[in-house]
Protein backbone atom coordinates (compact mmCIF):
# COMPACT_ATOMS: atom_id res chain seq x y z
CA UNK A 1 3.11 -4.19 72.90
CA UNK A 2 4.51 -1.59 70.91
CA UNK A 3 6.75 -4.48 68.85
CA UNK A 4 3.29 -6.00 68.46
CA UNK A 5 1.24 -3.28 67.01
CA UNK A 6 4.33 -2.40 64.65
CA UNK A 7 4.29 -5.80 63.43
CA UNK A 8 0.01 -5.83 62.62
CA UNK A 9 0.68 -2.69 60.58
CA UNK A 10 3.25 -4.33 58.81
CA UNK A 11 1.33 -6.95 58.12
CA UNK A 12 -1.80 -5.16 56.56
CA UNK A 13 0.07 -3.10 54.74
CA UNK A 14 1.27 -6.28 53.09
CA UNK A 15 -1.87 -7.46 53.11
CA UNK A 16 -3.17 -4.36 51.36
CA UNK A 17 -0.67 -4.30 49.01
CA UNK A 18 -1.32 -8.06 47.93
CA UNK A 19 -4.97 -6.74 47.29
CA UNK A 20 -4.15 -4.50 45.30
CA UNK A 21 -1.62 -6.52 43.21
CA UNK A 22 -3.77 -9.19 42.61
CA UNK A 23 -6.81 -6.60 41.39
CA UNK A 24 -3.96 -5.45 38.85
CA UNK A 25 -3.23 -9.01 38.25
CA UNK A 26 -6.62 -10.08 37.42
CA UNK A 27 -7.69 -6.69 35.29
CA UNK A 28 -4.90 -8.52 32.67
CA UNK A 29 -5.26 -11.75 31.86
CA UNK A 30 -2.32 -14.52 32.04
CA UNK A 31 -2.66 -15.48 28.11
CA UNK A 32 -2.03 -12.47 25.52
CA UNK A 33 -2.85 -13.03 22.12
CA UNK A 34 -0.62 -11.08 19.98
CA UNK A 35 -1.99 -9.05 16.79
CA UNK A 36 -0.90 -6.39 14.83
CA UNK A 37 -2.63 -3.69 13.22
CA UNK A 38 -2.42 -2.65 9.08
CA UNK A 39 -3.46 1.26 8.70
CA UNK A 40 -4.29 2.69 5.35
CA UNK A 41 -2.06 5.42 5.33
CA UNK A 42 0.59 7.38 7.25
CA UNK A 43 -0.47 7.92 11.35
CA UNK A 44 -3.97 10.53 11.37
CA UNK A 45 -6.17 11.62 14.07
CA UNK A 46 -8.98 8.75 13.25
CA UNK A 47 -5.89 5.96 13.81
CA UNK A 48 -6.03 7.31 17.19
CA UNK A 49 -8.42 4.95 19.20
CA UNK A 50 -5.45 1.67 18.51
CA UNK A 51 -2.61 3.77 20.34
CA UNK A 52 -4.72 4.94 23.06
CA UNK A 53 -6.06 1.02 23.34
CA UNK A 54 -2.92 0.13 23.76
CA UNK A 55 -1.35 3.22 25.92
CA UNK A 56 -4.27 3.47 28.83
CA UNK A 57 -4.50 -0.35 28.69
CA UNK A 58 -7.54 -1.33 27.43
CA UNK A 59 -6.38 -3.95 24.70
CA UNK A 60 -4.58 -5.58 27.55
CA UNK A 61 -7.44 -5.22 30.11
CA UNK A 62 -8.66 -7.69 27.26
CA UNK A 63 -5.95 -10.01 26.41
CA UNK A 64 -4.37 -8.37 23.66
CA UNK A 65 -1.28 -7.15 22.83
CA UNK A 66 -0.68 -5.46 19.79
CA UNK A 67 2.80 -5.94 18.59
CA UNK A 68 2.64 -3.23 15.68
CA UNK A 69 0.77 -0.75 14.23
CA UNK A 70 2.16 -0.43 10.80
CA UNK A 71 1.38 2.08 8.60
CA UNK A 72 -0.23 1.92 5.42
CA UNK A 73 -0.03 2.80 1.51
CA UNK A 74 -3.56 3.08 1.17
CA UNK A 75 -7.10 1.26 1.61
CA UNK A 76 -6.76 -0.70 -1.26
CA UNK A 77 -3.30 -2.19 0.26
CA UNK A 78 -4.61 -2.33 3.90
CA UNK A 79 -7.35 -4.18 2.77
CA UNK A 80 -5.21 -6.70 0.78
CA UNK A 81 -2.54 -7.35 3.82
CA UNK A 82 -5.61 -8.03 6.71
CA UNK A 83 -7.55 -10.67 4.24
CA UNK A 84 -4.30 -12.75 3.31
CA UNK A 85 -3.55 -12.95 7.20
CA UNK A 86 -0.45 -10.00 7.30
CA UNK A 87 -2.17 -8.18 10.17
CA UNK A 88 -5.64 -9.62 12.13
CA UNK A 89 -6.87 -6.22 11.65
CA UNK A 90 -7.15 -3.00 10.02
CA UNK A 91 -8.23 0.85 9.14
CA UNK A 92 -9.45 1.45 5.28
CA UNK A 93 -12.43 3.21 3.77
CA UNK A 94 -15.75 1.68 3.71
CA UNK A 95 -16.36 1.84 0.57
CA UNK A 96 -13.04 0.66 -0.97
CA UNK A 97 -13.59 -2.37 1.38
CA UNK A 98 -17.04 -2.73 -0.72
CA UNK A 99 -15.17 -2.85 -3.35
CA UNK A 100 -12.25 -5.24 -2.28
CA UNK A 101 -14.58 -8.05 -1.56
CA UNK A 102 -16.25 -8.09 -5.00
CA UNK A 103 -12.56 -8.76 -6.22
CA UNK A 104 -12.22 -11.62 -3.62
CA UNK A 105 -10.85 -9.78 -1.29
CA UNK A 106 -11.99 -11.53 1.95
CA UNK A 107 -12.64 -9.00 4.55
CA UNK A 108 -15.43 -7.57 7.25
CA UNK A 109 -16.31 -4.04 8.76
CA UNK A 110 -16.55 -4.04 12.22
CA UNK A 111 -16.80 -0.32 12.74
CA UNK A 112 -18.13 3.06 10.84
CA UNK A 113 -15.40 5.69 12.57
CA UNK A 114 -16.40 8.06 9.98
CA UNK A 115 -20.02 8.37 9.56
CA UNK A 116 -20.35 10.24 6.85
CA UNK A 117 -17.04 10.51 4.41
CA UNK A 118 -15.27 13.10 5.01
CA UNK A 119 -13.96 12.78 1.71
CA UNK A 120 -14.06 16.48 -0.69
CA UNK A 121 -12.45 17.98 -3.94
CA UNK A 122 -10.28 20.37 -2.72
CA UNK A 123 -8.49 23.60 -4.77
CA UNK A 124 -6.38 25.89 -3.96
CA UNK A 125 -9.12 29.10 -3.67
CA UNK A 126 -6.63 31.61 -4.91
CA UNK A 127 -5.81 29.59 -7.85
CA UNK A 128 -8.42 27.81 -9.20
CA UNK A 129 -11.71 27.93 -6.66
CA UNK A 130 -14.48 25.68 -6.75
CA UNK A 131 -17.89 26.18 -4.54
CA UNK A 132 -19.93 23.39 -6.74
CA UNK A 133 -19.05 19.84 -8.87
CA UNK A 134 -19.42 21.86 -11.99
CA UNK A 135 -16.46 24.20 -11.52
CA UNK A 136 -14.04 20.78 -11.72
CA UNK A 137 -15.35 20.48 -15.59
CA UNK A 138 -11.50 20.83 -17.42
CA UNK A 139 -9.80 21.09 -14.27
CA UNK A 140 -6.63 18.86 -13.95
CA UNK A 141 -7.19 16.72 -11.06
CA UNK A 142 -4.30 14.80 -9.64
CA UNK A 143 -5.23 11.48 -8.43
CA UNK A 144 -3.87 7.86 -8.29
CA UNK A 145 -5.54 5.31 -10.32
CA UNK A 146 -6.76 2.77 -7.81
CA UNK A 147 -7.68 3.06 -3.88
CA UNK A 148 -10.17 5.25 -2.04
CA UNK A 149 -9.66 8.51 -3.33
CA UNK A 150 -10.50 7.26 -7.15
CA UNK A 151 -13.39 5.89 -5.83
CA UNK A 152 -14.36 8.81 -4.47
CA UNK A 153 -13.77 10.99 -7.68
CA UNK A 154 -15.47 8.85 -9.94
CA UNK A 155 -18.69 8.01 -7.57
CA UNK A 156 -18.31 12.01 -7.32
CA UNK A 157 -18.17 12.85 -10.69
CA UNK A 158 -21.25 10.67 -11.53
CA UNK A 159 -23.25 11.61 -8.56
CA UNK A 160 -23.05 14.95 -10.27
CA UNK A 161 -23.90 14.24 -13.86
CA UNK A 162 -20.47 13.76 -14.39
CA UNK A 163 -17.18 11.61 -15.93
CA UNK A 164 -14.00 11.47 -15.93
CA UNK A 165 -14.23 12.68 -19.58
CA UNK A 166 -14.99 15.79 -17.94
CA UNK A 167 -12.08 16.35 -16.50
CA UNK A 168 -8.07 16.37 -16.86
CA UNK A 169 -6.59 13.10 -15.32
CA UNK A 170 -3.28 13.44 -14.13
CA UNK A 171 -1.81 10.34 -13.17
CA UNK A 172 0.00 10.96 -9.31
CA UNK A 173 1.72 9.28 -6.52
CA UNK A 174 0.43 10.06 -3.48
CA UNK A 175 0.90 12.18 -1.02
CA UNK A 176 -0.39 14.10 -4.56
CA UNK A 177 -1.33 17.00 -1.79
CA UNK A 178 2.30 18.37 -2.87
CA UNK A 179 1.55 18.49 -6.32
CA UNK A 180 -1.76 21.13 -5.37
CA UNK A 181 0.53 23.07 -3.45
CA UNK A 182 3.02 23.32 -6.16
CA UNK A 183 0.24 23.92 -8.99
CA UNK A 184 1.04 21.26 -10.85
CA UNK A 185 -2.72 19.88 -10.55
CA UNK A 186 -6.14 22.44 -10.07
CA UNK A 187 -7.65 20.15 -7.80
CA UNK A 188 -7.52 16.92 -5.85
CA UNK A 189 -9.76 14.47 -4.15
CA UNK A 190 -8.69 14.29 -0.55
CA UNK A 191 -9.88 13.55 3.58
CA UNK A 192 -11.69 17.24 4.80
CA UNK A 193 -10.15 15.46 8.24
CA UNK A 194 -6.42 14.10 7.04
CA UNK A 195 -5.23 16.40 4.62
CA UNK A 196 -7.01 19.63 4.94
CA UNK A 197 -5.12 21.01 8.02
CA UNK A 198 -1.65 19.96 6.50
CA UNK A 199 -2.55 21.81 3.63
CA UNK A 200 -3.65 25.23 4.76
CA UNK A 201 -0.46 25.35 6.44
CA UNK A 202 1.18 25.60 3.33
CA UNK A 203 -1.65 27.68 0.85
CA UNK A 204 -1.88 31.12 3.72
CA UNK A 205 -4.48 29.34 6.52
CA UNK A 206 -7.67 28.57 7.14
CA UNK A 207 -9.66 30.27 4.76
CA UNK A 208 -7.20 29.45 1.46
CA UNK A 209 -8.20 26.23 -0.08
CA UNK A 210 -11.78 25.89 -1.74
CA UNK A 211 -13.32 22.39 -0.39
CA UNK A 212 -16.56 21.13 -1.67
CA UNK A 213 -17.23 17.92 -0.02
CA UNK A 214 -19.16 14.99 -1.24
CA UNK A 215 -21.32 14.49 1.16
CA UNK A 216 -23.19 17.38 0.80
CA UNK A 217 -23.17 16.66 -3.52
CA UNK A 218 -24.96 13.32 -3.74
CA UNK A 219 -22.36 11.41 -2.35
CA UNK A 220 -23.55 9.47 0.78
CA UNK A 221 -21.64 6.97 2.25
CA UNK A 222 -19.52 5.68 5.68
CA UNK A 223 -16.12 6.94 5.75
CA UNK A 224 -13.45 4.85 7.14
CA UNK A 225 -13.60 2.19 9.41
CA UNK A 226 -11.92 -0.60 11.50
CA UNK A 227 -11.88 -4.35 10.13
CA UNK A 228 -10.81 -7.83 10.58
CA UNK A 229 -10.92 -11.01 7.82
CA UNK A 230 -13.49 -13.47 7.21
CA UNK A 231 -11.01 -15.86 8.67
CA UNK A 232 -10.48 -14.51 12.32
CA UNK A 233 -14.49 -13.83 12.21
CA UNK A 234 -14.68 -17.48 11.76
CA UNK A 235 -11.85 -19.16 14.16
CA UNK A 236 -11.21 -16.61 16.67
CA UNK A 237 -14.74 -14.82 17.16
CA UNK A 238 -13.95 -14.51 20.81
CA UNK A 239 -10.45 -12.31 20.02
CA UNK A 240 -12.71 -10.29 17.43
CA UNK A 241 -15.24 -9.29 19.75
CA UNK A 242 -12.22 -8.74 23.22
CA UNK A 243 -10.30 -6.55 20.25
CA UNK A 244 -13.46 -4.58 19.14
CA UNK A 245 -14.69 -3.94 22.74
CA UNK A 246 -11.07 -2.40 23.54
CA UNK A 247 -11.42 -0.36 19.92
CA UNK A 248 -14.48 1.31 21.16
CA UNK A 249 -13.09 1.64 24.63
CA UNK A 250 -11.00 3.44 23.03
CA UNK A 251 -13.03 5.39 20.98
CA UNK A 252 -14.66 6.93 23.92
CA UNK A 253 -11.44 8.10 25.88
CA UNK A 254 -10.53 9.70 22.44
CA UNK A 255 -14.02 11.70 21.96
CA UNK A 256 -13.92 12.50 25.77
CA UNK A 257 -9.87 13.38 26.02
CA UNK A 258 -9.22 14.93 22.69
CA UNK A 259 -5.87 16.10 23.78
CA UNK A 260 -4.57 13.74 25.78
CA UNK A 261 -5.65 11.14 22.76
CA UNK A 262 -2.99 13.39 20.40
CA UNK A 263 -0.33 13.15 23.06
CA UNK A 264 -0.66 9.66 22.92
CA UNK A 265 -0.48 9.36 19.38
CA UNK A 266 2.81 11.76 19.20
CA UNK A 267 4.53 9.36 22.40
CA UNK A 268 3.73 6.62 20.58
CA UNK A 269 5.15 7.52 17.21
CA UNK A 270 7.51 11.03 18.39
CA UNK A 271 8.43 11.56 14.76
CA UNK A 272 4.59 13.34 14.38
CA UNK A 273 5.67 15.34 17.70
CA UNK A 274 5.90 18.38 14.87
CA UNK A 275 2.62 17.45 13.43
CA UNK A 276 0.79 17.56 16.99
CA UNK A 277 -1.06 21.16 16.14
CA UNK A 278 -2.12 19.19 12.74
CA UNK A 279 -3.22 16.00 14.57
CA UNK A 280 -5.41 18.49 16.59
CA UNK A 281 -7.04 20.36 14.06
CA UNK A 282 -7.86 17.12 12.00
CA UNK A 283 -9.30 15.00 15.34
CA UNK A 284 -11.31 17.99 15.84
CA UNK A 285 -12.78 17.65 12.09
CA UNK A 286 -13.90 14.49 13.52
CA UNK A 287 -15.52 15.18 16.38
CA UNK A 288 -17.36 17.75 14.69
CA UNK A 289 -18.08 16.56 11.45
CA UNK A 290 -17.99 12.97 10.59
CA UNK A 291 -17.23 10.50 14.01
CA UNK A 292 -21.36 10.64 15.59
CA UNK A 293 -24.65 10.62 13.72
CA UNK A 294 -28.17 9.72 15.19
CA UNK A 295 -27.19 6.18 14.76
CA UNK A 296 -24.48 6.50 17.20
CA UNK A 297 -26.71 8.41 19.39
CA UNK A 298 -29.34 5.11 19.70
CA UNK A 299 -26.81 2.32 18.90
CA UNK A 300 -23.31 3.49 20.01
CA UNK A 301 -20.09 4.57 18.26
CA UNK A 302 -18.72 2.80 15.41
CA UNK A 303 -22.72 1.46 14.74
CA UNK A 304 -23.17 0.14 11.08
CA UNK A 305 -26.56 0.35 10.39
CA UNK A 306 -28.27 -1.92 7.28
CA UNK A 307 -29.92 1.01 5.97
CA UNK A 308 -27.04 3.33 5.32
CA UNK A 309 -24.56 0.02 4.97
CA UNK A 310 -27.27 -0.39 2.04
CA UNK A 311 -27.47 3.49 0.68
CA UNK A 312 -23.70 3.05 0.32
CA UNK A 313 -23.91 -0.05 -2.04
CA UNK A 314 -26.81 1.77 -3.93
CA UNK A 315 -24.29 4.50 -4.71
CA UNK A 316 -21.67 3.12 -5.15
CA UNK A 317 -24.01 1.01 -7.27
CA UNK A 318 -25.62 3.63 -9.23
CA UNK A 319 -22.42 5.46 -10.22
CA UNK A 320 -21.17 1.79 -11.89
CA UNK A 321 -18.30 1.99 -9.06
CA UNK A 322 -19.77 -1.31 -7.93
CA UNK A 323 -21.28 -4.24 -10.45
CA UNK A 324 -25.47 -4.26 -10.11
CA UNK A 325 -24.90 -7.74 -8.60
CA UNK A 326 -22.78 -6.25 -5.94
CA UNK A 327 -24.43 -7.63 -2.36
CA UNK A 328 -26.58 -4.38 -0.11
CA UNK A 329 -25.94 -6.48 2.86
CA UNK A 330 -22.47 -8.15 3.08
CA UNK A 331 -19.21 -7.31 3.88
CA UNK A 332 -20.12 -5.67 8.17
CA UNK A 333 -20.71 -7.69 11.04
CA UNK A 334 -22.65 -5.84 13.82
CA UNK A 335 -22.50 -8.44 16.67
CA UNK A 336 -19.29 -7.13 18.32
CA UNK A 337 -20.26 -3.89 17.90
CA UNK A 338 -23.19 -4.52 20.07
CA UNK A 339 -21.84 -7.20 22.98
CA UNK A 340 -19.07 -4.37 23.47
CA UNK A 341 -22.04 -2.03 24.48
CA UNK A 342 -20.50 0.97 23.42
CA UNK A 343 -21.15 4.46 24.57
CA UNK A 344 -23.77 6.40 22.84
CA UNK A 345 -23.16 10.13 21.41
């Protein structure tokens, strides 16, 4: 009897465990379908939601696996590699993508991350401080001549009643944060949520640099956001929309779990395990300041909306960043935004 009873338990524990194997088995499919993933510039806080998709399992609760996350140059090169088929998808500014596809370059938004850009002129206070657009008139500003941040400065510059004339141009190679520190340049254009921690690290702390950011100067527009080609919208809308609903999976575990989100992102690339403190301090930007608006509130995180998709194109528009035939509707694509019924905040 005893031999009996033994062998019952034995057998629904094995029963139990085949349960619960086969639950595992059929939370991830059979068939992955590989992609990789093009950033815009070295690993940051807002790159976050693709290594925790891939960490807690959500791009493979969907079929994907993501073979790399590479890292990135800038927008203007991110943009380039995802619409001639180097990655399926990608990280870049909004409005340098905007301005990629009037040059031909063929690619879609298929999430705001920042909704507002976080983008700002920033100065050493101590040196050379700024607390309007006005103060940069004969300042020399370091910035590269193509990609997001030269956007920025020039959309800035005329949002303000401004040029380039107005200002010194010097001619850098990014990470041109360096060349502030060392005073080689009065100002640059840079992310209030990338390179502002790093850089009161090295000017005496919070407090030290003078940041005036364009959003609250005329300059209104998305931030950065997450993107795919025309191409994979048009034969593989079913990978788009399992890749996007992991994204914003994501993107909830990040806004819920700040912390554990940055240990991810250091265990999945341990040369930033130095940086972690800075990783912090920048998510935390975003969480206050730039990753939920109203819109997200009533439509979910990552939401595009035609109205402010629009009011970006108008000023980009208006400060002759963009050509007066540039489209106020193209270039975002809403619908996997909305079957992946993301959380609202």
């Amino acid at each position: 009897m005893k031999t009996t009873t033994k062998l019952l338990r034995c057998l629904a524990s094995v029963g139990a465990a085949f349960v619960m194997t086969s639950a595992a088995v059929a939370q991830t499919p059979a068939k992955m379908d590989d992609v990789s993933v093009q950033l815009d510039w070295v690993v940051r806080s807002d790159h976050a939601m693709f290594f925790v998709a891939k960490e807690k399992g959500f791009f493979a609760q969907n079929g994907i696996n993501v073979t790399a996350v590479r890292k990135g140059t800038g927008s203007t090169d991110a943009l380039r590699l995802v619409g001639n088929g180097n990655a399926e998808f990608g990280f870049a500014d909004l409005p340098t993508l905007m301005v990629g596809r009037v040059q031909s370059v063929p690619v879609v938004a298929l999430a705001a991350v920042n909704q507002k850009s976080p983008m700002a002129m920033i100065s050493v206070k101590s040196r050379k401080p700024i607390t309007k657009p006005s103060d940069l008139k004969g300042m020399n500003v370091g910035v590269h001549s193509s990609g997001s941040t030269y956007i920025f400065l020039k959309s800035f510059l005329a949002a303000n009643g401004m040029s380039m004339a107005d200002i010194k141009q010097s001619t850098v190679a990014p990470p041109y944060e360096s060349f502030l520190v060392l005073g080689r340049v009065d100002a640059v254009p840079g992310y209030i949520n990338a390179e502002v921690p790093e850089l009161e690290e090295k000017t005496g702390g919070p407090g030290s640099l003078s940041i005036v950011q364009g959003s609250d100067f005329g300059y209104h527009a998305y931030g950065s956001g997450m993107f795919t080609s025309e191409k994979m919208i048009a034969e593989k809308p079913d990978l788009v929309a399992r890749f996007t609903k992991a994204y914003l999976q994501a993107f909830q575990f990040v806004a819920e779990n700040p912390k554990e989100a940055v240990d991810i992102i250091v265990k999945l690339n341990p040369e930033y395990g130095p940086k972690s403190e800075i990783l912090s301090k920048q998510l935390q930007t975003n969480l206050t300041r730039s990753f939920f608006s109203d819109s997200t509130k009533a439509r979910g995180l990552g939401v595009i909306t035609a109205q402010q998709w629009k009011e970006t194109a108008e000023t980009l528009i208006a400060q002759e960043v963009l050509p007066k035939t540039a489209s106020l509707t193209a270039g975002y694509d809403m619908r996997f935004q909305e079957a992946a019924k993301p959380a609202r905040r």
